[in-house]
C-alpha atoms as a PDB file:
ATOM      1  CA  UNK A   1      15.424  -6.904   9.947  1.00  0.00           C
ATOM      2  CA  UNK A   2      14.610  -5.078   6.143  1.00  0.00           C
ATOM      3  CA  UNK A   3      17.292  -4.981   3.480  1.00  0.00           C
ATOM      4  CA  UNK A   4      19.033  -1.353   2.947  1.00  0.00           C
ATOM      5  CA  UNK A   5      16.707   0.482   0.570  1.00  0.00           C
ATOM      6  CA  UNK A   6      17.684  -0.151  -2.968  1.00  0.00           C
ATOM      7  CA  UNK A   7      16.235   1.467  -5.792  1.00  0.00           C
ATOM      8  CA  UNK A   8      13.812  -1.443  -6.811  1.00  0.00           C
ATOM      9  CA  UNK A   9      12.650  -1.528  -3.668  1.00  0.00           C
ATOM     10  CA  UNK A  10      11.931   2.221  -3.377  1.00  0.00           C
ATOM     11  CA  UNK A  11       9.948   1.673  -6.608  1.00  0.00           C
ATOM     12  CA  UNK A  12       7.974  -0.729  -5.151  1.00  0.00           C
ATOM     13  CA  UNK A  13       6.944   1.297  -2.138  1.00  0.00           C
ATOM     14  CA  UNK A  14       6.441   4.559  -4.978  1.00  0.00           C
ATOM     15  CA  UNK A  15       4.101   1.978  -6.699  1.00  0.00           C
ATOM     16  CA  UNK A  16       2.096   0.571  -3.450  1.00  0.00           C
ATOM     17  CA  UNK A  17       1.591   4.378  -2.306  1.00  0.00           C
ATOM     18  CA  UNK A  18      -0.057   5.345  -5.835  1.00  0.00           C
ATOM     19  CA  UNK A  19      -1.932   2.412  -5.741  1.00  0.00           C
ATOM     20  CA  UNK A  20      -3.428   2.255  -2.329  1.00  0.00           C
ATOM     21  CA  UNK A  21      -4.724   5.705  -1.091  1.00  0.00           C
ATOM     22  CA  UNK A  22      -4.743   4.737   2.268  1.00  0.00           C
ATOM     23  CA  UNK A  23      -1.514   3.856   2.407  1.00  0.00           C
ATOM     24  CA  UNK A  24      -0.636   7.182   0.489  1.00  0.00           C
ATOM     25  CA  UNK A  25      -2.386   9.158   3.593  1.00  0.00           C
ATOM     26  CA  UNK A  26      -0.852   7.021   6.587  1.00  0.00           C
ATOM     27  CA  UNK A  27       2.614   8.300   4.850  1.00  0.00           C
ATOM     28  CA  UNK A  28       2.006  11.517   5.143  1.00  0.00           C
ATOM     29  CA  UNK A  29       0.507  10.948   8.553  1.00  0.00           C
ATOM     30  CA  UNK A  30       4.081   9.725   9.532  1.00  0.00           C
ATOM     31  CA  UNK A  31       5.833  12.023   7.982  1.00  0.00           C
ATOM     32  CA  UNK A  32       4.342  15.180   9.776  1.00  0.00           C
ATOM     33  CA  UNK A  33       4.425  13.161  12.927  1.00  0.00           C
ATOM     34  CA  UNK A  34       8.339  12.565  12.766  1.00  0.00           C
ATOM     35  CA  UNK A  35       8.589  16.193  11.355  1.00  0.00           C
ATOM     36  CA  UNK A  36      10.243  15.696   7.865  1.00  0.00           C
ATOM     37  CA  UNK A  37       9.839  18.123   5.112  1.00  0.00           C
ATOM     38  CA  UNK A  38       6.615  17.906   3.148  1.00  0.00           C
ATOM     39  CA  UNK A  39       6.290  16.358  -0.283  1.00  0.00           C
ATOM     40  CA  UNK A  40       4.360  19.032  -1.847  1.00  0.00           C
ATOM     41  CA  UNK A  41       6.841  21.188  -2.713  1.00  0.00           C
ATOM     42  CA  UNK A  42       9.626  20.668  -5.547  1.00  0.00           C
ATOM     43  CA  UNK A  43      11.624  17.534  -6.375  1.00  0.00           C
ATOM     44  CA  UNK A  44      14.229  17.300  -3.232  1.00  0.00           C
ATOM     45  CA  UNK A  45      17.924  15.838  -4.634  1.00  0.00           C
ATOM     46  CA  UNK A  46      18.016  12.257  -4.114  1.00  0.00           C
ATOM     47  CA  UNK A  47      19.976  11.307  -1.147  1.00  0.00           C
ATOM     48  CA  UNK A  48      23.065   8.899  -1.425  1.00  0.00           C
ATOM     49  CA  UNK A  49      21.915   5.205  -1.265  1.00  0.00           C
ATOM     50  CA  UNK A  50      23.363   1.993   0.178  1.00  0.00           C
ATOM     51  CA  UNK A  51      23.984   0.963  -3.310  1.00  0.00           C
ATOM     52  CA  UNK A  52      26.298   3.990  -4.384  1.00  0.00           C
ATOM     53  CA  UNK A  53      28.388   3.103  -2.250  1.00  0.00           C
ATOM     54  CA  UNK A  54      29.888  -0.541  -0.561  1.00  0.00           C
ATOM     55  CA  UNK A  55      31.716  -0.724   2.632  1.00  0.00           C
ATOM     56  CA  UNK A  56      35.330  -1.441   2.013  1.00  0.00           C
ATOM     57  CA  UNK A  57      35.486  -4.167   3.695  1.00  0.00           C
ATOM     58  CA  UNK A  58      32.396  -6.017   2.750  1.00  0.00           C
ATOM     59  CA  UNK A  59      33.469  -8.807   0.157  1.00  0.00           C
ATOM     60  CA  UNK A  60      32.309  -8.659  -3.620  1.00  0.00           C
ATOM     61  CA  UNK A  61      28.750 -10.318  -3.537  1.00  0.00           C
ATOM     62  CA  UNK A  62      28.708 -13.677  -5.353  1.00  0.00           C
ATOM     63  CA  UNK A  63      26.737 -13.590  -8.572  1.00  0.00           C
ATOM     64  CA  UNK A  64      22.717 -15.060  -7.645  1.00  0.00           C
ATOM     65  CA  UNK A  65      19.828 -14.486  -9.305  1.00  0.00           C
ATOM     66  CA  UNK A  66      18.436 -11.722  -7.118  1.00  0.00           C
ATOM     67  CA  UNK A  67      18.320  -8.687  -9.206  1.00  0.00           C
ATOM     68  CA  UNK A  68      21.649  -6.263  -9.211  1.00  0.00           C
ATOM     69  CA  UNK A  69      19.459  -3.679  -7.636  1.00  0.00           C
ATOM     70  CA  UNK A  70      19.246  -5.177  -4.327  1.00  0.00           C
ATOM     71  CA  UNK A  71      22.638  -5.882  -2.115  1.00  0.00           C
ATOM     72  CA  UNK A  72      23.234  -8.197   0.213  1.00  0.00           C
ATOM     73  CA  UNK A  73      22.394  -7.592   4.054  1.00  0.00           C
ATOM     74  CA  UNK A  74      25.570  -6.992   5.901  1.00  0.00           C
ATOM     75  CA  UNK A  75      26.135  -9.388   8.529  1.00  0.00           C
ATOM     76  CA  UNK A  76      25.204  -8.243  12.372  1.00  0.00           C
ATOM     77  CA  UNK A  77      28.993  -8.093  13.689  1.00  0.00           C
ATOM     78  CA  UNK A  78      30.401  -6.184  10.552  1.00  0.00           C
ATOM     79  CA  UNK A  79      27.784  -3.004  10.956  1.00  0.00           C
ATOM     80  CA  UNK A  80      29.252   0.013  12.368  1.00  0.00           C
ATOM     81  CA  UNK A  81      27.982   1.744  15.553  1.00  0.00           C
ATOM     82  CA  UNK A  82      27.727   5.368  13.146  1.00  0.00           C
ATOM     83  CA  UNK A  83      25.120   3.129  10.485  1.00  0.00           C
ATOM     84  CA  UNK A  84      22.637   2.430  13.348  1.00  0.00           C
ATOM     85  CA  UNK A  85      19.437   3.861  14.251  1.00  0.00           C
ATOM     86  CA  UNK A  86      18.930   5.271  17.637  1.00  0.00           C
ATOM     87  CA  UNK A  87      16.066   3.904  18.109  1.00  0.00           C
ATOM     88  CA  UNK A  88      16.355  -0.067  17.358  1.00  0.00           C
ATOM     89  CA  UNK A  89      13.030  -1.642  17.173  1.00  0.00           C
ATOM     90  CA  UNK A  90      12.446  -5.315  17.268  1.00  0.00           C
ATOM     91  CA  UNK A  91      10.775  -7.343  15.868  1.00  0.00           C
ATOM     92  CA  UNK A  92       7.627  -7.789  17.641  1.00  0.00           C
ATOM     93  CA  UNK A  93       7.628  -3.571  17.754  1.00  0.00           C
ATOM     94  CA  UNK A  94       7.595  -3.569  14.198  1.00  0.00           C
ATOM     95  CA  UNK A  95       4.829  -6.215  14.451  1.00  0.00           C
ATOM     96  CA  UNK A  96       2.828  -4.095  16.576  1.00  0.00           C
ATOM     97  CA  UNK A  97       3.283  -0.976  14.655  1.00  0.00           C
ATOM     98  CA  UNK A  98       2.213  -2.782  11.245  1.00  0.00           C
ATOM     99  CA  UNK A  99      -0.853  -4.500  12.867  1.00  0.00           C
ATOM    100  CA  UNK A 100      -1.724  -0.705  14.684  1.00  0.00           C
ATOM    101  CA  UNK A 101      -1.238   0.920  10.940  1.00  0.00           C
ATOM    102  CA  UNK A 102      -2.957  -2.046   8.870  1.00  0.00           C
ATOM    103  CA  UNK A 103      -5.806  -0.978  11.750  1.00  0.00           C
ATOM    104  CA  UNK A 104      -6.236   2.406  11.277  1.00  0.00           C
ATOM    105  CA  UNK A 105      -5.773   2.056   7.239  1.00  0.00           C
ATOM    106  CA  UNK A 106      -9.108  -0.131   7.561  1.00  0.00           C
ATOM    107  CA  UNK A 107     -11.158   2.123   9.450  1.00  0.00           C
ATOM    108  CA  UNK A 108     -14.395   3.714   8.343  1.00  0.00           C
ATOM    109  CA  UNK A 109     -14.765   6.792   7.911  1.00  0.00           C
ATOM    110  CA  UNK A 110     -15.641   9.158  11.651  1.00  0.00           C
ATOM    111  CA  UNK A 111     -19.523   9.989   9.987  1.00  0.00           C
ATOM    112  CA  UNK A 112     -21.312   7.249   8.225  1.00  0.00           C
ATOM    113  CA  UNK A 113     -22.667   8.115   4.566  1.00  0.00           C
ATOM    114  CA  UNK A 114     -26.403   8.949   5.774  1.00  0.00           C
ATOM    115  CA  UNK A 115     -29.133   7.465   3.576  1.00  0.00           C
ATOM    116  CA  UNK A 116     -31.967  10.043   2.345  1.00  0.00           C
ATOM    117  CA  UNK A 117     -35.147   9.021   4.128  1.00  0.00           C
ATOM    118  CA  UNK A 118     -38.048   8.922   1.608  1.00  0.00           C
ATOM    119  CA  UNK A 119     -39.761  11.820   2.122  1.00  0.00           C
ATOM    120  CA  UNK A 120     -44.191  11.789   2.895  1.00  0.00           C
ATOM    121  CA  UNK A 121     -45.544  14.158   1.264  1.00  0.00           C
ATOM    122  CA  UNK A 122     -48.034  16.270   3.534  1.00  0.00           C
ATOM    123  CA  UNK A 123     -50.334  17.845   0.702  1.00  0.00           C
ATOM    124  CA  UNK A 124     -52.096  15.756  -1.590  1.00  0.00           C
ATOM    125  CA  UNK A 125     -51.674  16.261  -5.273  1.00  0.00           C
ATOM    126  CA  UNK A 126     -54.652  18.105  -7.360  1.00  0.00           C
ATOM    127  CA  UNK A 127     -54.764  14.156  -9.329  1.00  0.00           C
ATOM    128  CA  UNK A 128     -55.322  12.534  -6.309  1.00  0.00           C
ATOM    129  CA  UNK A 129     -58.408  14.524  -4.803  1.00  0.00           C
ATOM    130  CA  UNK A 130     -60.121  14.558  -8.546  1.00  0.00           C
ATOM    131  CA  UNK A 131     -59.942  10.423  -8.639  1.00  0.00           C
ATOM    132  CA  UNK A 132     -61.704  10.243  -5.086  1.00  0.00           C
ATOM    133  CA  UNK A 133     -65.166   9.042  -5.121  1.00  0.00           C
ATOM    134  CA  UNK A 134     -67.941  11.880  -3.989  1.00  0.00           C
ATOM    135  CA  UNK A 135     -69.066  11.884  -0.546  1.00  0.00           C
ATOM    136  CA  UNK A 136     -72.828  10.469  -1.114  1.00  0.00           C
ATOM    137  CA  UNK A 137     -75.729  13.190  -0.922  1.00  0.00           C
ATOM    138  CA  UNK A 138     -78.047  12.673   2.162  1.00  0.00           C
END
C-alpha cells in the first residue's frame, strides 16, 4: 500500500509530470476517464491533506530522519471504515495497471514518420543533353 499524499510527495509527482510528457498525457487520460474536473481552467483551492490534520488517536510519531513532510502509515486495524476507498485494489491490480500504463506510455505513435522517397526526375536538364556526345553522321 502508498503512504497518504504529503506535500513532498505531491511535488514529486508535479515534477515527474513536467518532466515526462507521456506521463503528463496518461494523467489527463485518467482524469477524463474517472470524470474529474479538467486542469485547464483556474487554480482549484487545495483540498485538506492527511498532514493538516492527525487522527486523535494515532500516537505522536517518534522523531526519524524521514523528512517532516511525510507521516507515518497508519497501521491496518486503526483505519476507519469512512477513510477507505470503495474500490480496494491489491497489489498485483496495481501491478497490472502500472505494467498496462508503463505499456501504453511506450508506444509509438498510430502513423509512422514517412521518409521522403528521392524523387527521379523524368525530364532531363538542358546541361545534360549539351554534354552528350553527337550521334555520328552516316
Amino acid at each position: 500500500m502508498y503512504p497518504p499524499p504529503s506535500s513532498t510527495i505531491l511535488a514529486n509527482i508535479v515534477n515527474a509530470l513536467a518532466s515526462v510528457p507521456k506521463f503528463y498525457v496518461q494523467v489527463l487520460h485518467l482524469m477524463n476517464k474517472m470524470n474529474l474536473p479538467t486542469p485547464f481552467g483556474p487554480i482549484t483551492v487545495r483540498p485538506p491533506m492527511y498532514e493538516d490534520y492527525m487522527p486523535l488517536h494515532a500516537p505522536l510519531p517518534p522523531t526519524s530522519p524521514q523528512p517532516p513532510e511525510e507521516p507515518p502509515l497508519p497501521d491496518e486495524d486503526e483505519e476507519l471504515s469512512s477513510e477507505e476507498s470503495e474500490y480496494e485494489s491489491t497489489d498485483d491490480e496495481d501491478r497490472q495497471r502500472m505494467n498496462k500504463l508503463m505499456e501504453l506510455a511506450n508506444l509509438q505513435p498510430k502513423r509512422p514518420k514517412t521518409i521522403k522517397q528521392r524523387h527521379v526526375r523524368k525530364k532531363r536538364k538542358i546541361k545534360d543533353m549539351l554534354n552528350t556526345p553527337l550521334c555520328p553522321s552516316h
